[in-house]
PDB file of N, CA and C in Angstrom:
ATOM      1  N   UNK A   1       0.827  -1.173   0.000  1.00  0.00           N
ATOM      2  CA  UNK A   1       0.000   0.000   0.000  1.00  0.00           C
ATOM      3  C   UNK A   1       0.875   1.241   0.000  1.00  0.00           C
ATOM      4  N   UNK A   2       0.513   2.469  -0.640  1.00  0.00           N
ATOM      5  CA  UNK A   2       1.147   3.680  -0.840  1.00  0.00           C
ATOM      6  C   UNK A   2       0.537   4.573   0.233  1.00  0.00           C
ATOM      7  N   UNK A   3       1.509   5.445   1.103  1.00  0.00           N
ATOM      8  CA  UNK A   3       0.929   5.881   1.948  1.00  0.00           C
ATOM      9  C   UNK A   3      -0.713   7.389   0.969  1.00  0.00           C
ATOM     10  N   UNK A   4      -1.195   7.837   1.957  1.00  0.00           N
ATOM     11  CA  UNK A   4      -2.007   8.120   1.650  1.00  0.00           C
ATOM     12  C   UNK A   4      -3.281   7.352   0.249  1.00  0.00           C
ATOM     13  N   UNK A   5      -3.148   6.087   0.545  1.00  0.00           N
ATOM     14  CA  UNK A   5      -3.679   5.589  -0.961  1.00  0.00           C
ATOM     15  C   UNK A   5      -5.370   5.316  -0.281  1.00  0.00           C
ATOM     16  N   UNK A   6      -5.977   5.989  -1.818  1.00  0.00           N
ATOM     17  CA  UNK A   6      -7.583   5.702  -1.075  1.00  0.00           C
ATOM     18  C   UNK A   6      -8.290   4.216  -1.174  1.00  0.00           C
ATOM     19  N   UNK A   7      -8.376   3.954  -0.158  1.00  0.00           N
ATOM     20  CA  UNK A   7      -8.682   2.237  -0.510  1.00  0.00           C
ATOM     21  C   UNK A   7     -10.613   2.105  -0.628  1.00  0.00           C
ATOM     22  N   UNK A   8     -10.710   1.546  -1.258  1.00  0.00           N
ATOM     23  CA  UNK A   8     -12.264   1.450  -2.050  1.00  0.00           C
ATOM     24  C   UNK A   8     -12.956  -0.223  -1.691  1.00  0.00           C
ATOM     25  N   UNK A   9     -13.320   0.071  -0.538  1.00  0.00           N
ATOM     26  CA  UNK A   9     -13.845  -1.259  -0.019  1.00  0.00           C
ATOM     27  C   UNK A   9     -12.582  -2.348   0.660  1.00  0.00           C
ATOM     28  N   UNK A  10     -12.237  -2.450   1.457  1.00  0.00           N
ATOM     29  CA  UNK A  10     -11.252  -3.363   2.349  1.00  0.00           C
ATOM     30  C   UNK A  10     -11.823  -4.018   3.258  1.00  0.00           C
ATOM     31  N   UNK A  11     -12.197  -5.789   2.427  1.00  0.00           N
ATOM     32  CA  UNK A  11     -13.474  -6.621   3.222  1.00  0.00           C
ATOM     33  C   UNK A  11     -12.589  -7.137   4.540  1.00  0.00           C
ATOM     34  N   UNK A  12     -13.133  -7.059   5.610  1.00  0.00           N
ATOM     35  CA  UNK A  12     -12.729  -7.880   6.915  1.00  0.00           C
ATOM     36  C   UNK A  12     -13.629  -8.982   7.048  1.00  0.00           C
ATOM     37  N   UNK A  13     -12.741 -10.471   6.755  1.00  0.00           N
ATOM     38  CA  UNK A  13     -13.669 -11.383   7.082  1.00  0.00           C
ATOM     39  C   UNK A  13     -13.141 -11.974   7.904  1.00  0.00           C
ATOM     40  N   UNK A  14     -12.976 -11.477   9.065  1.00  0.00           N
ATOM     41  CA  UNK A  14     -12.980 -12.491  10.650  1.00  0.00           C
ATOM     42  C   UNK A  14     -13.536 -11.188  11.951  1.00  0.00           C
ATOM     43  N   UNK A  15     -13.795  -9.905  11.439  1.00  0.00           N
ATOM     44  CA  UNK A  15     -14.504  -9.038  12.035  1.00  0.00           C
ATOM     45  C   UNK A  15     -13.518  -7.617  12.630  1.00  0.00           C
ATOM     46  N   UNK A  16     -13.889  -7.030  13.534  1.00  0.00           N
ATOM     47  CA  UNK A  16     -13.505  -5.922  14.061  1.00  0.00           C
ATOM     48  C   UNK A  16     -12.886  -6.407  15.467  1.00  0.00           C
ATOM     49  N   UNK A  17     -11.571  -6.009  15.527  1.00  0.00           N
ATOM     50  CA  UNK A  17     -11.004  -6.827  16.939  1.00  0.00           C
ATOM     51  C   UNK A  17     -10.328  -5.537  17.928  1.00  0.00           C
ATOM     52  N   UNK A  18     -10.240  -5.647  19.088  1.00  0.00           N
ATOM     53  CA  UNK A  18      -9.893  -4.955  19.943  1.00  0.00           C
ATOM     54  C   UNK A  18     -10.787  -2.986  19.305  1.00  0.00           C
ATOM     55  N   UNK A  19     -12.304  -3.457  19.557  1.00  0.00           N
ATOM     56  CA  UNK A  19     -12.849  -1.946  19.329  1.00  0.00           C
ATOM     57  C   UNK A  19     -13.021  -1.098  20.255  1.00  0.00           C
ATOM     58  N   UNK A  20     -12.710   0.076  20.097  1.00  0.00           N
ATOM     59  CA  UNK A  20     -12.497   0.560  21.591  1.00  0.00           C
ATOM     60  C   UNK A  20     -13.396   2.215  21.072  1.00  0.00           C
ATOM     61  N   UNK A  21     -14.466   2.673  21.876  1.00  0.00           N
ATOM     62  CA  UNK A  21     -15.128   3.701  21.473  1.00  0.00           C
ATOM     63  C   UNK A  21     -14.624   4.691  22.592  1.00  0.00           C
ATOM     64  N   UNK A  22     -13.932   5.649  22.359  1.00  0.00           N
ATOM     65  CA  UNK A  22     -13.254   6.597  23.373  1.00  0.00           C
ATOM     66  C   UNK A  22     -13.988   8.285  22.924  1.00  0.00           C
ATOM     67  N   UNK A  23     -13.497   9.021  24.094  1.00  0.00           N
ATOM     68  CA  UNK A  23     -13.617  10.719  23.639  1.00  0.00           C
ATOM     69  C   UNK A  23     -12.802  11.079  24.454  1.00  0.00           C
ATOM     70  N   UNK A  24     -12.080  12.078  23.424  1.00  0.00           N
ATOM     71  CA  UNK A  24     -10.605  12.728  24.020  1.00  0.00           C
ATOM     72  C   UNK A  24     -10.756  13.597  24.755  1.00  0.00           C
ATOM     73  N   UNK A  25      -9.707  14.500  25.177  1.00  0.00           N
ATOM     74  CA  UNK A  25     -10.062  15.288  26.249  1.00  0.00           C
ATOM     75  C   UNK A  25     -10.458  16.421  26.160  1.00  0.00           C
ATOM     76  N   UNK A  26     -10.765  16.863  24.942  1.00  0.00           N
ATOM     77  CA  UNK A  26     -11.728  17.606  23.849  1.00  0.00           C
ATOM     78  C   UNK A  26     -12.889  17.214  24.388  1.00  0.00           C
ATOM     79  N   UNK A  27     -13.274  16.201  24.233  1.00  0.00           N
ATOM     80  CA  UNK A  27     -14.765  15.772  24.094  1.00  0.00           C
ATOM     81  C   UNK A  27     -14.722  15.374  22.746  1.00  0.00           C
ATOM     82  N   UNK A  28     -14.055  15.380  21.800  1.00  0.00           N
ATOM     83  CA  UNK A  28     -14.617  14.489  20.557  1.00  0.00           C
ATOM     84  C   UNK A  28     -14.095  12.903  20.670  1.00  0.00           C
ATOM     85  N   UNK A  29     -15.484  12.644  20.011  1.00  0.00           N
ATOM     86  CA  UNK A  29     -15.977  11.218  20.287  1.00  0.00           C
ATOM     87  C   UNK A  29     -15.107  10.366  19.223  1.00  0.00           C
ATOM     88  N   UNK A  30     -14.522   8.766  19.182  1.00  0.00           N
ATOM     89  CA  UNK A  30     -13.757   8.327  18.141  1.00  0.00           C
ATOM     90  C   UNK A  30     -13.784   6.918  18.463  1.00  0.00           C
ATOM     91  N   UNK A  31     -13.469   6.467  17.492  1.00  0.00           N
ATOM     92  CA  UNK A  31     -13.622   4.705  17.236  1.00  0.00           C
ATOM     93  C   UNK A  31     -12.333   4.342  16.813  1.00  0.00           C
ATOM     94  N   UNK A  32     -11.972   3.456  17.298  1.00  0.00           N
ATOM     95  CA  UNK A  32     -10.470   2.510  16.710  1.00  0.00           C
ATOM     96  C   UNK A  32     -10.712   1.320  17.271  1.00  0.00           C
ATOM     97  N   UNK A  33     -10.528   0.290  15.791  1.00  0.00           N
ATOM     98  CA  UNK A  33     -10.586  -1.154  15.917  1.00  0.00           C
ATOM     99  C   UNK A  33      -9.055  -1.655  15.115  1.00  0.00           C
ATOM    100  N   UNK A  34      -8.595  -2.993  15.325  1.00  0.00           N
ATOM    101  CA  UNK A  34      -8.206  -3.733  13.986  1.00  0.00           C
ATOM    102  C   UNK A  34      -8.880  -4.276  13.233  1.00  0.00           C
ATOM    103  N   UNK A  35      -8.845  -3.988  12.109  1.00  0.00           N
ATOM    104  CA  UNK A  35      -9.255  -4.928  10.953  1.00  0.00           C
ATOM    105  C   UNK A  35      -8.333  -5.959  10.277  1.00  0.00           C
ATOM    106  N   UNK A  36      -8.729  -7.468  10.276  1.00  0.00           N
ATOM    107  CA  UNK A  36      -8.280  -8.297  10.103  1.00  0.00           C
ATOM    108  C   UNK A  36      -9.187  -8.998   9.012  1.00  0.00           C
ATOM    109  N   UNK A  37      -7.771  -9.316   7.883  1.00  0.00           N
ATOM    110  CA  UNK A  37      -8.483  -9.982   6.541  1.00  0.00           C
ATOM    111  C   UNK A  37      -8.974 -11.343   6.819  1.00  0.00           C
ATOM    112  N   UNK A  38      -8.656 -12.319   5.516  1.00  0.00           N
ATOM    113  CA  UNK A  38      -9.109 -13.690   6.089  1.00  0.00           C
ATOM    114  C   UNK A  38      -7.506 -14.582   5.577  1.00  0.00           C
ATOM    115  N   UNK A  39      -6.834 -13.855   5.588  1.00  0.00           N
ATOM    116  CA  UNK A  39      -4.914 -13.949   6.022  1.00  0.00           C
ATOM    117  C   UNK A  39      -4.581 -14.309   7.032  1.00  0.00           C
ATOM    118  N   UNK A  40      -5.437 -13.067   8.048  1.00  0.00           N
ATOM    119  CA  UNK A  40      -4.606 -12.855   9.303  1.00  0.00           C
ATOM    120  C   UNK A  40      -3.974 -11.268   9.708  1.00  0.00           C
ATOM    121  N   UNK A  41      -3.855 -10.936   8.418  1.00  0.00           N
ATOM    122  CA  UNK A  41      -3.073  -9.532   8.851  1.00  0.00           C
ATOM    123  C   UNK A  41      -4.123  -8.356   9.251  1.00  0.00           C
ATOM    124  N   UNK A  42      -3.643  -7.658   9.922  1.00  0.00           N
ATOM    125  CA  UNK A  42      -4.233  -6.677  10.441  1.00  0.00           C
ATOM    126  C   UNK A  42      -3.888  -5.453  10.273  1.00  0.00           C
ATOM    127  N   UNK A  43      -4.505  -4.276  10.617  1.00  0.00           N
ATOM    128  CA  UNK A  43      -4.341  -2.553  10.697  1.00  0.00           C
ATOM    129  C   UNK A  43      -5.146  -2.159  11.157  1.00  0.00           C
ATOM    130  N   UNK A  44      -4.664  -0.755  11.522  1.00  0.00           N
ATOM    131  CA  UNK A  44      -5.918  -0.427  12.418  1.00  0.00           C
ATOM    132  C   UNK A  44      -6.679   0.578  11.880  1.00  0.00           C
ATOM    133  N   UNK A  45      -7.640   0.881  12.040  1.00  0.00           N
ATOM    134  CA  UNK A  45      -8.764   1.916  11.428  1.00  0.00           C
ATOM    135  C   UNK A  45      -9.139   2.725  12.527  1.00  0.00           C
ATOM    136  N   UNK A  46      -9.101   4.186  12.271  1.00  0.00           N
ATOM    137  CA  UNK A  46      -9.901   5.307  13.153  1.00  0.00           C
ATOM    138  C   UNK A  46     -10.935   5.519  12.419  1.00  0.00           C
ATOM    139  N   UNK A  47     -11.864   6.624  13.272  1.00  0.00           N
ATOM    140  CA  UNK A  47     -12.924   7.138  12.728  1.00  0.00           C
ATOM    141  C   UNK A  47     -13.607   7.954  13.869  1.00  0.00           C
ATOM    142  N   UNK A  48     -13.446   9.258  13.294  1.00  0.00           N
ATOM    143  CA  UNK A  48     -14.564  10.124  14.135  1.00  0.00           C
ATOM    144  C   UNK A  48     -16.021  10.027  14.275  1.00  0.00           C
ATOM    145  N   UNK A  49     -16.315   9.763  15.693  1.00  0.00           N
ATOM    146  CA  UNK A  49     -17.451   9.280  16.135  1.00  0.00           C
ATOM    147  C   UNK A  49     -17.435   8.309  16.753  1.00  0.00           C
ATOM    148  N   UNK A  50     -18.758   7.864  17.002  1.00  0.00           N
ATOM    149  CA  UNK A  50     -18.503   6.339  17.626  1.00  0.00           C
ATOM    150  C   UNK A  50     -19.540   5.513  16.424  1.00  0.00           C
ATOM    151  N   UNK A  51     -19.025   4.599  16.284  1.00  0.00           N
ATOM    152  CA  UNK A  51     -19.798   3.948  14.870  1.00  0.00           C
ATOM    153  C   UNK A  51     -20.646   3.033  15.338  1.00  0.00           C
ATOM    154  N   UNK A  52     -21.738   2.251  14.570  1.00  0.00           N
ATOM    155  CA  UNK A  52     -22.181   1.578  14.513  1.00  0.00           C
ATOM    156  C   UNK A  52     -22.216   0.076  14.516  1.00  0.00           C
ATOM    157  N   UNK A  53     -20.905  -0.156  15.218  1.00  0.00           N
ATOM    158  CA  UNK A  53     -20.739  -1.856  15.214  1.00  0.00           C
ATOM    159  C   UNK A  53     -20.177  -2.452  16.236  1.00  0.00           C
ATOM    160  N   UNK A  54     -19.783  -3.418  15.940  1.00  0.00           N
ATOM    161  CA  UNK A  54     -19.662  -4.279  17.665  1.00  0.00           C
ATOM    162  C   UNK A  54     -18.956  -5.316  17.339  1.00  0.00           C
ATOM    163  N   UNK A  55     -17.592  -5.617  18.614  1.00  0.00           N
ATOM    164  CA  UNK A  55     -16.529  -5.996  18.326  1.00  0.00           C
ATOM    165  C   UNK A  55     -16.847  -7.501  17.971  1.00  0.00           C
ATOM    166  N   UNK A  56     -16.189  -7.745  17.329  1.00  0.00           N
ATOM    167  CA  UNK A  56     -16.430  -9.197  16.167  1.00  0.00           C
ATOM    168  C   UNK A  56     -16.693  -9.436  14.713  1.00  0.00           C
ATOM    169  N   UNK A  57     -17.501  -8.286  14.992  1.00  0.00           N
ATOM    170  CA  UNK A  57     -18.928  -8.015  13.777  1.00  0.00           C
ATOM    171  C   UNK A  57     -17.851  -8.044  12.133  1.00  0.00           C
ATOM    172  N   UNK A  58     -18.075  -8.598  11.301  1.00  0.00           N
ATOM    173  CA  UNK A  58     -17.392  -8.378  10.020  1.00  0.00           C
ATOM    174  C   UNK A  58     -18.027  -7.262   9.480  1.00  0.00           C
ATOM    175  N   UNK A  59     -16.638  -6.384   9.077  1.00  0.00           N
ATOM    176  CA  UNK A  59     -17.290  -4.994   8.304  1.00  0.00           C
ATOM    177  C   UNK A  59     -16.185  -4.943   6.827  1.00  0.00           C
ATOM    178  N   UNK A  60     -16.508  -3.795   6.482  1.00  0.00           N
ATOM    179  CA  UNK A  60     -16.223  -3.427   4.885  1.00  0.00           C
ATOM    180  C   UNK A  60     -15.340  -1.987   5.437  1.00  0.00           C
ATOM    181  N   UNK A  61     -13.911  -1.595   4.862  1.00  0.00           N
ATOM    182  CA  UNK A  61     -13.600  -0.319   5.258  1.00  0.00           C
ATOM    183  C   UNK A  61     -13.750   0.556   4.268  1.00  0.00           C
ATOM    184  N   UNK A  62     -13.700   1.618   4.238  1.00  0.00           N
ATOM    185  CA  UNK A  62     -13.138   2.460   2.513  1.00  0.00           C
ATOM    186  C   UNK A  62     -13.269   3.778   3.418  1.00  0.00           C
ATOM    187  N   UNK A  63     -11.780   3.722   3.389  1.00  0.00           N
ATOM    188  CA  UNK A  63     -11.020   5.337   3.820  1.00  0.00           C
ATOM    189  C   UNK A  63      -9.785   5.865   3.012  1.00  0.00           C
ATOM    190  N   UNK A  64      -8.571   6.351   3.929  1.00  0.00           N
ATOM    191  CA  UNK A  64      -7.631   6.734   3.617  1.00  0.00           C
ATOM    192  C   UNK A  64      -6.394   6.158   4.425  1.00  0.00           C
ATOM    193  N   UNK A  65      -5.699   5.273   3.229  1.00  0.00           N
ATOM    194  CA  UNK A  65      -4.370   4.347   4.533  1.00  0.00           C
ATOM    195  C   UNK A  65      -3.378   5.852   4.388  1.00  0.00           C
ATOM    196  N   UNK A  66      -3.195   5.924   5.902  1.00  0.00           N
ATOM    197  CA  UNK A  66      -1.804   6.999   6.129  1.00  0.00           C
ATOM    198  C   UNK A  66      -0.806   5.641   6.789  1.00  0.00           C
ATOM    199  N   UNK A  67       0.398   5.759   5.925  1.00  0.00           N
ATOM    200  CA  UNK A  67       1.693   5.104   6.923  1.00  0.00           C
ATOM    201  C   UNK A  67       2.109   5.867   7.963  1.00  0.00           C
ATOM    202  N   UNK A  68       1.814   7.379   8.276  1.00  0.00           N
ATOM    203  CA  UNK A  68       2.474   8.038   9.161  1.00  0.00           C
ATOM    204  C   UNK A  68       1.262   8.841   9.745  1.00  0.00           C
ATOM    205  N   UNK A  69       0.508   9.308  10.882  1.00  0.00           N
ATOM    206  CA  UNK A  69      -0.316  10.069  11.040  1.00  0.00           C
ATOM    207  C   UNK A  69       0.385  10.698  12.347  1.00  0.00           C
ATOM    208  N   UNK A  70       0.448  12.315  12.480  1.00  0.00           N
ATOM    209  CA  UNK A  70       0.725  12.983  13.444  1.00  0.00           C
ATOM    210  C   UNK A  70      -0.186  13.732  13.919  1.00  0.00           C
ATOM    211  N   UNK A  71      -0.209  13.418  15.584  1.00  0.00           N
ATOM    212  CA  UNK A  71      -1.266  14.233  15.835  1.00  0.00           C
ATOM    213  C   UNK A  71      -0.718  14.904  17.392  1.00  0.00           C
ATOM    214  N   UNK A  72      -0.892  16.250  16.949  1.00  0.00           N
ATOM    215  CA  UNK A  72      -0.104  16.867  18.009  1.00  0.00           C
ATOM    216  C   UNK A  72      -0.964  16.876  19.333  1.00  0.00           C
ATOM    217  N   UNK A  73      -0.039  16.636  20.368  1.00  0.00           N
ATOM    218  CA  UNK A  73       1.315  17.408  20.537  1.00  0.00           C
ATOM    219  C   UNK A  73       1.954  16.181  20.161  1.00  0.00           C
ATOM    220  N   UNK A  74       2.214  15.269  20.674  1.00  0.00           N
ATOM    221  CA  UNK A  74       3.120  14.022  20.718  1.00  0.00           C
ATOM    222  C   UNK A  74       2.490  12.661  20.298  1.00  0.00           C
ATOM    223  N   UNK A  75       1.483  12.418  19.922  1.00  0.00           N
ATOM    224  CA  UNK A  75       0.731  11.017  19.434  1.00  0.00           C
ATOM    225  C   UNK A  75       1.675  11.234  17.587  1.00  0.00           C
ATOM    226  N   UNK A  76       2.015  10.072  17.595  1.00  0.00           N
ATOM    227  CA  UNK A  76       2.170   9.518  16.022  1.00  0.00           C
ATOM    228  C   UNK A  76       1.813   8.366  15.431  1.00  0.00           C
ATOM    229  N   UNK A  77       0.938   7.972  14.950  1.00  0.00           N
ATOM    230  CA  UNK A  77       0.223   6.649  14.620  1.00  0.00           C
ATOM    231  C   UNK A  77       0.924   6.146  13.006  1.00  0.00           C
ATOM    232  N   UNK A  78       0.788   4.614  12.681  1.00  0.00           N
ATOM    233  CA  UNK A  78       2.056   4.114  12.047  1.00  0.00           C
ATOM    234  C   UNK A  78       0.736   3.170  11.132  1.00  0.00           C
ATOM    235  N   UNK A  79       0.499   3.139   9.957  1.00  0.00           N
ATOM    236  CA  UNK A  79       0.111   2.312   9.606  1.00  0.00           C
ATOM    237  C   UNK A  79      -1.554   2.305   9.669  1.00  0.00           C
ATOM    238  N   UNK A  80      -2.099   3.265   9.400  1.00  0.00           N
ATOM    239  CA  UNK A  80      -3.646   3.018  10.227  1.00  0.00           C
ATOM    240  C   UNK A  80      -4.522   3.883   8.982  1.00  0.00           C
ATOM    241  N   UNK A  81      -5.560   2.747   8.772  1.00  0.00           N
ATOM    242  CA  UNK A  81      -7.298   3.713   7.412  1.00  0.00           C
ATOM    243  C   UNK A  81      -7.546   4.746   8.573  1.00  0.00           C
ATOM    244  N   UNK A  82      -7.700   5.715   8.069  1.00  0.00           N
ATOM    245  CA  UNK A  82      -8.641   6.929   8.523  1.00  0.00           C
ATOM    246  C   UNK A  82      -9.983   6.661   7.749  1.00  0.00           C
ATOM    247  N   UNK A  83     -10.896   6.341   8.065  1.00  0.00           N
ATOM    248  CA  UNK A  83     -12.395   5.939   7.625  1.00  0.00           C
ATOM    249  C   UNK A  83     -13.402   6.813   8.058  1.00  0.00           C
ATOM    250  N   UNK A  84     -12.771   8.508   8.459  1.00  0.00           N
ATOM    251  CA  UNK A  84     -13.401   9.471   8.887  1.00  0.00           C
ATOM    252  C   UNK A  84     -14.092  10.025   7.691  1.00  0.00           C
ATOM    253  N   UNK A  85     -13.632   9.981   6.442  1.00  0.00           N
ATOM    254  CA  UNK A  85     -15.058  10.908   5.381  1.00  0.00           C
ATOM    255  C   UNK A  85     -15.099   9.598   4.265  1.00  0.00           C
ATOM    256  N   UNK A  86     -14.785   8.310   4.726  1.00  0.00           N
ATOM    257  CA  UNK A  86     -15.159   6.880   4.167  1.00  0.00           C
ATOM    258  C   UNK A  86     -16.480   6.626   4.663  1.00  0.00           C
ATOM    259  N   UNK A  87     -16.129   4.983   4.908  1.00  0.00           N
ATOM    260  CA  UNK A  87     -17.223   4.319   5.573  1.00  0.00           C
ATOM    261  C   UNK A  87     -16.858   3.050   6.058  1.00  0.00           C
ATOM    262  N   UNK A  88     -17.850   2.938   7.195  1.00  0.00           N
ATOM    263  CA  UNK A  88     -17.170   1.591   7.658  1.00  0.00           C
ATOM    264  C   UNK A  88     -19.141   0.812   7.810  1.00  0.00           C
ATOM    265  N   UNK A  89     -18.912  -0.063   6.980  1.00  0.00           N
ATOM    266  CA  UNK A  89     -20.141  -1.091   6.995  1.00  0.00           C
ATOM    267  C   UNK A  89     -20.362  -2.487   7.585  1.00  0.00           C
ATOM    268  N   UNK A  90     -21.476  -2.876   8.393  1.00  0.00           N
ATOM    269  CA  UNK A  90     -21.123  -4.136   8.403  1.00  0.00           C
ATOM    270  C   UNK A  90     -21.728  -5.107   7.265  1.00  0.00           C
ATOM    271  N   UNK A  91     -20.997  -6.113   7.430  1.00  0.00           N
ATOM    272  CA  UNK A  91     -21.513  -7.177   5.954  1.00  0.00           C
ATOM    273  C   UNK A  91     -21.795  -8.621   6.535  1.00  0.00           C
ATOM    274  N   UNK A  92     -22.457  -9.221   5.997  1.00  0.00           N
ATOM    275  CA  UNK A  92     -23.279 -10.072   6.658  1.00  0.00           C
ATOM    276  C   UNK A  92     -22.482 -11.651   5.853  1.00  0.00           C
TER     277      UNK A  92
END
């Protein structure tokens, strides 16, 4: 994958693992899971808000893979879809 590359549907078929629905110390609300293919490999996906699904659940991603995301002051995230103006679906 190329960093910033827009990925157009990225099926997870073993579900959403370690989902964790948090709000920062802002108060904005946010979602981060792994998504895991039917490989094995994983990445992780953000998303502003708290979404609609529940840890296990198989979903569909289509965001934006960043290899590098900085978020000040000191957070740097490595590898992770931003699925904030994507979508994250579940699929049955």
């Amino acid at each position: 994958m190329q960093p910033n590359e827009i990925l157009s549907g990225y099926p997870n078929r073993r579900g959403a693992l370690h989902l964790e629905f948090r709000t920062s110390k802002r108060g904005n609300d946010y979602t981060t899971f792994k998504l895991v293919d039917s490989k094995g490999a994983s990445m992780t996906v953000y998303s502003r808000g708290h979404l609609p699904i529940s840890s296990g659940q198989s979903v569909t991603v289509k965001g934006r893979y960043n290899k590098v995301t900085h978020v000040p002051p000191k957070w740097t995230f490595h590898n992770q879809i931003d699925a904030t103006d994507g979508a994250v679906e579940a699929t049955k």
